[in-house]
PDB file of N, CA and C in Angstrom:
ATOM      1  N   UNK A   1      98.394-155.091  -7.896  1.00  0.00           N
ATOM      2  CA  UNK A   1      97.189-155.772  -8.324  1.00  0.00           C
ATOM      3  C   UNK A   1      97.575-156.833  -9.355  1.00  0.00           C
ATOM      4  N   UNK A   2      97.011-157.836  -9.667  1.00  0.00           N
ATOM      5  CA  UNK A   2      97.609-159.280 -10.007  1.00  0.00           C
ATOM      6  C   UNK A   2      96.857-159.172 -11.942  1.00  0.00           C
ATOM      7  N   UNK A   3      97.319-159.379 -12.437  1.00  0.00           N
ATOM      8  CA  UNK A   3      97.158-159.398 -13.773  1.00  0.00           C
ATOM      9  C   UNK A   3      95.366-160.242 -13.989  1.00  0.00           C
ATOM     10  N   UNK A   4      94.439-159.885 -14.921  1.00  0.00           N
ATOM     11  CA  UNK A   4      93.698-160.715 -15.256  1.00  0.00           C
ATOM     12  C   UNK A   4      93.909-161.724 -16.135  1.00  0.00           C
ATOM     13  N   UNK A   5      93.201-162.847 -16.238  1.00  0.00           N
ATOM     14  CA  UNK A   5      93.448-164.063 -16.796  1.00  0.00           C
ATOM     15  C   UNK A   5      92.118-163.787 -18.393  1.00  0.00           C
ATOM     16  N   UNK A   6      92.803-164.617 -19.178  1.00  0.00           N
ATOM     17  CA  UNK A   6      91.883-164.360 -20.813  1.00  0.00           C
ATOM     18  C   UNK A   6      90.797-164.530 -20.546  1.00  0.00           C
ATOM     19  N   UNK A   7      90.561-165.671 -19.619  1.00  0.00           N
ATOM     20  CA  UNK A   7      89.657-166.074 -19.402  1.00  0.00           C
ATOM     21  C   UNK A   7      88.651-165.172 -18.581  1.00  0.00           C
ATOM     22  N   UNK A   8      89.293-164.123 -17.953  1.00  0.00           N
ATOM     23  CA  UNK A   8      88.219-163.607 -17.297  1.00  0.00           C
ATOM     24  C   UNK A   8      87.333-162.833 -18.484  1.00  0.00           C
ATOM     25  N   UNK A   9      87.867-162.202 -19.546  1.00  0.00           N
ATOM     26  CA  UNK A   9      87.516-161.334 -19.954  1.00  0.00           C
ATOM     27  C   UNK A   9      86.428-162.145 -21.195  1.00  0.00           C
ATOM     28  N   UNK A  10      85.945-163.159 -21.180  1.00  0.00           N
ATOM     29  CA  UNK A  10      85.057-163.865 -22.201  1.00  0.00           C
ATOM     30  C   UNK A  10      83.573-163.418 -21.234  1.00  0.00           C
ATOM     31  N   UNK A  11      82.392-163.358 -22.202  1.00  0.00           N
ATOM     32  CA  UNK A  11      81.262-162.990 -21.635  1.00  0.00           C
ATOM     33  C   UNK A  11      80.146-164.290 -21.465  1.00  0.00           C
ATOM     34  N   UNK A  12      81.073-165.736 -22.116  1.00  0.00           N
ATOM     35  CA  UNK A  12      79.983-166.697 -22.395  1.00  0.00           C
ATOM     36  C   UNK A  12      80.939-167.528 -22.991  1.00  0.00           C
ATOM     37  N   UNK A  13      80.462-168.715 -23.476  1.00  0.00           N
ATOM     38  CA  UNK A  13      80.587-169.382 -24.786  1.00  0.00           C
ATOM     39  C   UNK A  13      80.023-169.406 -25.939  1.00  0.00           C
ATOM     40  N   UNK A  14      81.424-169.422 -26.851  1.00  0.00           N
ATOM     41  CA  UNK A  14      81.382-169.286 -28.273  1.00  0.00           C
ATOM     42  C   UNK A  14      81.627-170.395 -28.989  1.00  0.00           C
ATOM     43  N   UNK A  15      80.553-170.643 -30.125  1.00  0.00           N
ATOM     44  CA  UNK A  15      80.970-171.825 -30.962  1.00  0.00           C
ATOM     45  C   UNK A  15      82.155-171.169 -31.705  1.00  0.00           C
ATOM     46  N   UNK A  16      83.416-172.274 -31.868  1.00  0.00           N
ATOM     47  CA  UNK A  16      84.815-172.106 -32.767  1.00  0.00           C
ATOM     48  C   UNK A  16      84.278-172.779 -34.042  1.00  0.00           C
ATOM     49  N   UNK A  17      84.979-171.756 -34.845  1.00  0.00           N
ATOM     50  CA  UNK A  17      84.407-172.709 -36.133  1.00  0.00           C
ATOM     51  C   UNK A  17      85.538-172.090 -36.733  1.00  0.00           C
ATOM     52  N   UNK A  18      85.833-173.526 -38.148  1.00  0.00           N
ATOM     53  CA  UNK A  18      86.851-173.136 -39.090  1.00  0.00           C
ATOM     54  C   UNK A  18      86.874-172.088 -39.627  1.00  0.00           C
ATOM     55  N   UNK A  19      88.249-171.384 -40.220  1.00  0.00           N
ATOM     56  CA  UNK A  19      88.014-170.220 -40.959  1.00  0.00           C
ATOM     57  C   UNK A  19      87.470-170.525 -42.579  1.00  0.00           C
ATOM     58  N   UNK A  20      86.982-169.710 -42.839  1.00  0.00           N
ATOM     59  CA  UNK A  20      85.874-170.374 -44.393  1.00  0.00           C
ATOM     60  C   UNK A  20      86.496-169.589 -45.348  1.00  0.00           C
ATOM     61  N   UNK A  21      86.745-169.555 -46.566  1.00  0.00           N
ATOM     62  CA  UNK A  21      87.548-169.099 -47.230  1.00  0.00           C
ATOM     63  C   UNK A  21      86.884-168.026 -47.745  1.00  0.00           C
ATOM     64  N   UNK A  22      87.086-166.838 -48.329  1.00  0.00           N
ATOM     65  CA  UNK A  22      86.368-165.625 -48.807  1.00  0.00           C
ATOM     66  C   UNK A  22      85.678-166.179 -50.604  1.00  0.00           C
ATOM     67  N   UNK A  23      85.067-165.427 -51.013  1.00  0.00           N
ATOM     68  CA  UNK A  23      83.920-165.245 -51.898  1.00  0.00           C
ATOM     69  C   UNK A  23      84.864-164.901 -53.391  1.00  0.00           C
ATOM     70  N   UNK A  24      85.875-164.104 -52.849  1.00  0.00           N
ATOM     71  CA  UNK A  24      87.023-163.813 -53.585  1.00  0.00           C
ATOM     72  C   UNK A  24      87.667-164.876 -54.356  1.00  0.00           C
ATOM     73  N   UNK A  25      88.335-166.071 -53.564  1.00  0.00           N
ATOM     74  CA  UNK A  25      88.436-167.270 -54.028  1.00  0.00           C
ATOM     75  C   UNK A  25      87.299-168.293 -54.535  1.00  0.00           C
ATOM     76  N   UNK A  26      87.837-168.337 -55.951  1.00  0.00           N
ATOM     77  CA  UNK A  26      86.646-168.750 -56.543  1.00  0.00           C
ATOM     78  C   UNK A  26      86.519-170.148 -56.385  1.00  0.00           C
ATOM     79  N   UNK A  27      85.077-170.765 -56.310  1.00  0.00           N
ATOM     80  CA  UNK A  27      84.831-172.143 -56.144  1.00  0.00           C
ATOM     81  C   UNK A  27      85.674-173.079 -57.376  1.00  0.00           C
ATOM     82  N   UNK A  28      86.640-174.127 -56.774  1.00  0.00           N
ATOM     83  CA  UNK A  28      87.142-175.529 -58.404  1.00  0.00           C
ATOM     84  C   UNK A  28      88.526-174.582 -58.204  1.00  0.00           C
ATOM     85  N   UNK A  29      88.836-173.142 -57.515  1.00  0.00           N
ATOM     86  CA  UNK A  29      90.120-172.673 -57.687  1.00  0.00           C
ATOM     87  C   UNK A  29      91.265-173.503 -57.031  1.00  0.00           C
ATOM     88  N   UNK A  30      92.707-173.296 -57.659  1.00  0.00           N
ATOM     89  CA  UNK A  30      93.635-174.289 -56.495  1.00  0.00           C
ATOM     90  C   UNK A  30      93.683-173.115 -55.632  1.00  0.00           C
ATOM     91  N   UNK A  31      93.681-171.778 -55.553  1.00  0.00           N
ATOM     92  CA  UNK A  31      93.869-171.108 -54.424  1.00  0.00           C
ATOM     93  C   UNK A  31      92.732-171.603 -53.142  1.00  0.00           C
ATOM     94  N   UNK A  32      91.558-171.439 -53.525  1.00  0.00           N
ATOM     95  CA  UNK A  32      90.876-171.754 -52.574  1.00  0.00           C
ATOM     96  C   UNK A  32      91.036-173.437 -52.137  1.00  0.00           C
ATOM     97  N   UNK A  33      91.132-174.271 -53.145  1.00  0.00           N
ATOM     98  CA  UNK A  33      91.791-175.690 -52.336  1.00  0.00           C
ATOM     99  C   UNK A  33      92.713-175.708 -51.720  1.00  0.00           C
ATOM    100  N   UNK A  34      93.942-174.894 -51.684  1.00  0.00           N
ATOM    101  CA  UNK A  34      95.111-174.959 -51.192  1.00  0.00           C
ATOM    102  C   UNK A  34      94.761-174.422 -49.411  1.00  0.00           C
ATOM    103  N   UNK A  35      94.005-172.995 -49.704  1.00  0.00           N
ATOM    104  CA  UNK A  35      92.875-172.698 -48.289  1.00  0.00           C
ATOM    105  C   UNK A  35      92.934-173.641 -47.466  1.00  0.00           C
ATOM    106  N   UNK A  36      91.541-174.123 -48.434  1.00  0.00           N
ATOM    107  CA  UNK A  36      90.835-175.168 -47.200  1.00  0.00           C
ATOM    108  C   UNK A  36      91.717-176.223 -46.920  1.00  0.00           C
ATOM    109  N   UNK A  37      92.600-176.788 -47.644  1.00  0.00           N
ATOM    110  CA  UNK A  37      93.841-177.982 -46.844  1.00  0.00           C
ATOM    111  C   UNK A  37      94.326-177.466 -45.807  1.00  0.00           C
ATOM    112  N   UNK A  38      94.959-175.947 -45.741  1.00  0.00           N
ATOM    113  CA  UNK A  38      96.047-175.272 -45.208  1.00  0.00           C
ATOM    114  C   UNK A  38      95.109-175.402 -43.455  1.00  0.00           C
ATOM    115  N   UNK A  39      93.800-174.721 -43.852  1.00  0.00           N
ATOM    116  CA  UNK A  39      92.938-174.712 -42.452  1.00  0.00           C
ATOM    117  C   UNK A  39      92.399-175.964 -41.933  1.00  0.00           C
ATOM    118  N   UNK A  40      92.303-176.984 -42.832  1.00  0.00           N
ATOM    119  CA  UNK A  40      91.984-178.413 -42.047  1.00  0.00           C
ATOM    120  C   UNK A  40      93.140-178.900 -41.728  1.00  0.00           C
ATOM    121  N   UNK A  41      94.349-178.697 -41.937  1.00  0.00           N
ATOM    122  CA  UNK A  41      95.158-179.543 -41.418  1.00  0.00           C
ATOM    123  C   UNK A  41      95.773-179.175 -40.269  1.00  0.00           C
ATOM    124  N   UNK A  42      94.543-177.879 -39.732  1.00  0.00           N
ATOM    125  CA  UNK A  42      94.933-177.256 -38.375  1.00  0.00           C
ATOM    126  C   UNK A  42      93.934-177.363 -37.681  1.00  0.00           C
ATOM    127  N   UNK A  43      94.438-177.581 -36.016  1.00  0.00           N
ATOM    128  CA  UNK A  43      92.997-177.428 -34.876  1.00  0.00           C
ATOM    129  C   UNK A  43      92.111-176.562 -35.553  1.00  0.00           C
ATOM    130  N   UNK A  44      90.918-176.801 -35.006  1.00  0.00           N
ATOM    131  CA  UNK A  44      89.858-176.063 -35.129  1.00  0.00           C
ATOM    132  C   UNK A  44      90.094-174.663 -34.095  1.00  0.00           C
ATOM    133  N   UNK A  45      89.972-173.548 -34.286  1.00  0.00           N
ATOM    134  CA  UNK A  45      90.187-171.970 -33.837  1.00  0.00           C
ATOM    135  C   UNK A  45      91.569-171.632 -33.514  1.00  0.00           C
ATOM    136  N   UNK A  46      92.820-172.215 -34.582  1.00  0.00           N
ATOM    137  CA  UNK A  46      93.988-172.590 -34.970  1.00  0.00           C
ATOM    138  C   UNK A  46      93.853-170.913 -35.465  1.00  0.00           C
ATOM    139  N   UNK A  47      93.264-170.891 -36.631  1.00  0.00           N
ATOM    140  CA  UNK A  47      93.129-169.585 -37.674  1.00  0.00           C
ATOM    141  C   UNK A  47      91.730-168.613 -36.986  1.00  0.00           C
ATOM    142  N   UNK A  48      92.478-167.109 -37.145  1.00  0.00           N
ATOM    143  CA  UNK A  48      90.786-166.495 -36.573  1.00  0.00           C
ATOM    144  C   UNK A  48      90.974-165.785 -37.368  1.00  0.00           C
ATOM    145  N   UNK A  49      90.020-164.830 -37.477  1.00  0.00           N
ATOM    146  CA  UNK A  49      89.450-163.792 -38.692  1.00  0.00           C
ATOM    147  C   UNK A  49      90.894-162.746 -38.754  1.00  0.00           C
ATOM    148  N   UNK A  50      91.257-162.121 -38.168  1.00  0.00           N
ATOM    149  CA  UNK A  50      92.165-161.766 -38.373  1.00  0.00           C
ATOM    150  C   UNK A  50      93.326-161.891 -39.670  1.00  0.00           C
ATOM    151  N   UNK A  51      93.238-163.394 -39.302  1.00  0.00           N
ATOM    152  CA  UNK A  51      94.494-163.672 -40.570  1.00  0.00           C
ATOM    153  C   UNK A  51      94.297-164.538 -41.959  1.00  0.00           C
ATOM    154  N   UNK A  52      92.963-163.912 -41.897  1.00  0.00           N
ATOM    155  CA  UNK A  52      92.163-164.232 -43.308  1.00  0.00           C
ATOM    156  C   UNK A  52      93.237-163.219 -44.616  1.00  0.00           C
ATOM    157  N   UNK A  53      93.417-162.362 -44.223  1.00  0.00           N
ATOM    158  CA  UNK A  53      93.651-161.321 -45.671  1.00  0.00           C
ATOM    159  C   UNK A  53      95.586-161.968 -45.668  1.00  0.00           C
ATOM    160  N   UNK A  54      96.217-162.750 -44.571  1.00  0.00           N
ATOM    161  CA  UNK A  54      96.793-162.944 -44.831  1.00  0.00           C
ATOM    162  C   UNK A  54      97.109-164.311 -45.794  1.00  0.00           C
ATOM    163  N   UNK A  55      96.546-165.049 -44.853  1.00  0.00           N
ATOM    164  CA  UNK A  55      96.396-166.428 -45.440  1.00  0.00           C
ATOM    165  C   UNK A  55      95.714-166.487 -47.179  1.00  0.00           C
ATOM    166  N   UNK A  56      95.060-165.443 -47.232  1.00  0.00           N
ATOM    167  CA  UNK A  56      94.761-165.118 -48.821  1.00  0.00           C
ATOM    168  C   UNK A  56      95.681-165.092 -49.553  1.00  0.00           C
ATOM    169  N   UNK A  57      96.323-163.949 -49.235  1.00  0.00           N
ATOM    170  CA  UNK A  57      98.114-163.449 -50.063  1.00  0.00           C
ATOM    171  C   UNK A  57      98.938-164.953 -49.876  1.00  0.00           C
ATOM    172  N   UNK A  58      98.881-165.737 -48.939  1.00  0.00           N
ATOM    173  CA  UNK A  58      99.762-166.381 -48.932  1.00  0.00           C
ATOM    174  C   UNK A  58      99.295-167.588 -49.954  1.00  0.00           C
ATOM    175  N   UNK A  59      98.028-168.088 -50.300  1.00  0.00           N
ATOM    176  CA  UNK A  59      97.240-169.255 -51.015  1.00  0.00           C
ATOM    177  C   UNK A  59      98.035-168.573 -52.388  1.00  0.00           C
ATOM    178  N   UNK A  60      97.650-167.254 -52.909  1.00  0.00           N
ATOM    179  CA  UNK A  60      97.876-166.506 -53.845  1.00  0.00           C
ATOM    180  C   UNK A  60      99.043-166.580 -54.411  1.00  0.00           C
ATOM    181  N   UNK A  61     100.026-166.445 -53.651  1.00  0.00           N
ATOM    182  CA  UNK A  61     101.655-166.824 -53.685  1.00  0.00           C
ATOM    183  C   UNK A  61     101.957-167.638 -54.162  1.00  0.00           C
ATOM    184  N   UNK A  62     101.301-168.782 -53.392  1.00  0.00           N
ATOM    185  CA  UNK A  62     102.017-169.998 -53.662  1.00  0.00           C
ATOM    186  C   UNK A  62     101.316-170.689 -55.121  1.00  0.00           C
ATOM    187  N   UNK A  63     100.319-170.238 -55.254  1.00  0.00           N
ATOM    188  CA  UNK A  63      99.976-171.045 -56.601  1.00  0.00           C
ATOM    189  C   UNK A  63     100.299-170.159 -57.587  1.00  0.00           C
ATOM    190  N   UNK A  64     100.745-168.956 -57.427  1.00  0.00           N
ATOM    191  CA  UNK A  64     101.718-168.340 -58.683  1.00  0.00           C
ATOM    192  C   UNK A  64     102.846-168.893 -58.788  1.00  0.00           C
ATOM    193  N   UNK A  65     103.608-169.216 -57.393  1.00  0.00           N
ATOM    194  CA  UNK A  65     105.014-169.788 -57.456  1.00  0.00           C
ATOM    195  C   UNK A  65     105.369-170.790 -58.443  1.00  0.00           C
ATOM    196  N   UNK A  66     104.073-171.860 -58.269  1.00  0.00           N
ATOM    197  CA  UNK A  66     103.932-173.166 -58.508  1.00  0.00           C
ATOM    198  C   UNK A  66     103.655-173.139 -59.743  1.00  0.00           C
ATOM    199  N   UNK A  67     102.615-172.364 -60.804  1.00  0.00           N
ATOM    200  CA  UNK A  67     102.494-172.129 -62.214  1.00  0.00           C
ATOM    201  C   UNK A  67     104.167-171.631 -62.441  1.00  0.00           C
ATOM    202  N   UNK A  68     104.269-170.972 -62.387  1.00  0.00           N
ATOM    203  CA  UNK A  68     105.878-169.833 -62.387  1.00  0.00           C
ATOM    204  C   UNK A  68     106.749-171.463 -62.787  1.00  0.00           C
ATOM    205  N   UNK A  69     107.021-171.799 -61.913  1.00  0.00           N
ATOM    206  CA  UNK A  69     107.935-173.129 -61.577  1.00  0.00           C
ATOM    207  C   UNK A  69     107.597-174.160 -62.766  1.00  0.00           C
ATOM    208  N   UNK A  70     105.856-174.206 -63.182  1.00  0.00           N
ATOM    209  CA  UNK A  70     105.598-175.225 -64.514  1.00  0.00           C
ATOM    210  C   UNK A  70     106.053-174.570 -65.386  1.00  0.00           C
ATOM    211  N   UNK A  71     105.931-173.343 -65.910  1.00  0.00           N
ATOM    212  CA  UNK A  71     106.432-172.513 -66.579  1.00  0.00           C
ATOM    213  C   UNK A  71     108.009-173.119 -67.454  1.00  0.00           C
ATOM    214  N   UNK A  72     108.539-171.765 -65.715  1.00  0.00           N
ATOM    215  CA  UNK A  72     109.917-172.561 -66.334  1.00  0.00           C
ATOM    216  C   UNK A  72     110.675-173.669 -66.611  1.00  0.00           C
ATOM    217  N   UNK A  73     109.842-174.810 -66.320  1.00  0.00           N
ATOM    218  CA  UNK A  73     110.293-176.322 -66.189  1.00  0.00           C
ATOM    219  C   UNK A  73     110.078-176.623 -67.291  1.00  0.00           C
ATOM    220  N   UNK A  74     108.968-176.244 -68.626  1.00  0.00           N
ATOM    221  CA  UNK A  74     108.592-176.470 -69.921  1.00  0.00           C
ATOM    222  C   UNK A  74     109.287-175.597 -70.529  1.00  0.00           C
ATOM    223  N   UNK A  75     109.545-174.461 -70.596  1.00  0.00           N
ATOM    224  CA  UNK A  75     110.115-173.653 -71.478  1.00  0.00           C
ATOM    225  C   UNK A  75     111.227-173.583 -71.074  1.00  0.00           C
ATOM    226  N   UNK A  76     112.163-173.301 -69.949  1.00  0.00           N
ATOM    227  CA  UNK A  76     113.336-172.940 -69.626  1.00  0.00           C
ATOM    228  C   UNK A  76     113.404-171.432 -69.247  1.00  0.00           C
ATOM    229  N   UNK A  77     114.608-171.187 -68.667  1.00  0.00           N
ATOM    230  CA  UNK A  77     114.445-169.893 -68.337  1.00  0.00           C
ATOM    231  C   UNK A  77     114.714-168.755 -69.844  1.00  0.00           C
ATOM    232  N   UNK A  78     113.992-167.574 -69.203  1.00  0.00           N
ATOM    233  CA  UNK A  78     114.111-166.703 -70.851  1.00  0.00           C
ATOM    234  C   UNK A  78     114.930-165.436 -69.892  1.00  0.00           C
ATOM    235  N   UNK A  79     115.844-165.289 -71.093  1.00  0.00           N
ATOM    236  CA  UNK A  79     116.652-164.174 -70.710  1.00  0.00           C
ATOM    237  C   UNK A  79     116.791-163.494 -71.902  1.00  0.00           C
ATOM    238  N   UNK A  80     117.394-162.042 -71.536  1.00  0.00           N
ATOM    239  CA  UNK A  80     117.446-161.184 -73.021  1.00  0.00           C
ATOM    240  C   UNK A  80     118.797-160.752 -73.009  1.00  0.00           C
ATOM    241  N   UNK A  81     118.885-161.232 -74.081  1.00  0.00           N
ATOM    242  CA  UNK A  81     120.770-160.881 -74.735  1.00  0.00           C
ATOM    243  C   UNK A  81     121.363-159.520 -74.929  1.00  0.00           C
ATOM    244  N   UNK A  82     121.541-158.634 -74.979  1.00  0.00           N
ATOM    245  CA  UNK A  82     121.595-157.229 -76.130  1.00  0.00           C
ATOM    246  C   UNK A  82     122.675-157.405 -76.287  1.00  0.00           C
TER     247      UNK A  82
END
């Protein structure tokens, strides 16, 4: 018997819509700006719900990285002597 196609298994059409950033990320945040760049600069139904909690951790990351990085660029690195 011959495999079904994705397509069979849809019941209709669905409007695609961007993924919207969670409630969590606060509005004026760079996490949530970094979001919404990351998802506009992709097709539209590029990102699906699914990989919301990832794409979170990952906004999260990177704008710690990036403070982290101002950080040490003003102060230098700190190390402890004994």
């Amino acid at each position: 018997m011959p495999r079904k196609a994705a397509a069979d298994f849809t019941t209709g059409t669905t409007a695609v819509e961007r993924l919207r950033p969670p409630p969590d990320l606060a509005a004026g945040s760079p996490e949530r700006a970094l979001f919404v760049d990351i998802v506009a600069s992709c097709e539209v139904g590029h990102f699906r719900e699914s990989d919301l909690p990832v794409l979170c951790i990952f906004v999260r990351a990177c704008v710690m990285a990036e403070t982290a990085a101002g950080e040490l660029s003003a102060g230098g690195c700190v190390s402890r002597l004994t």
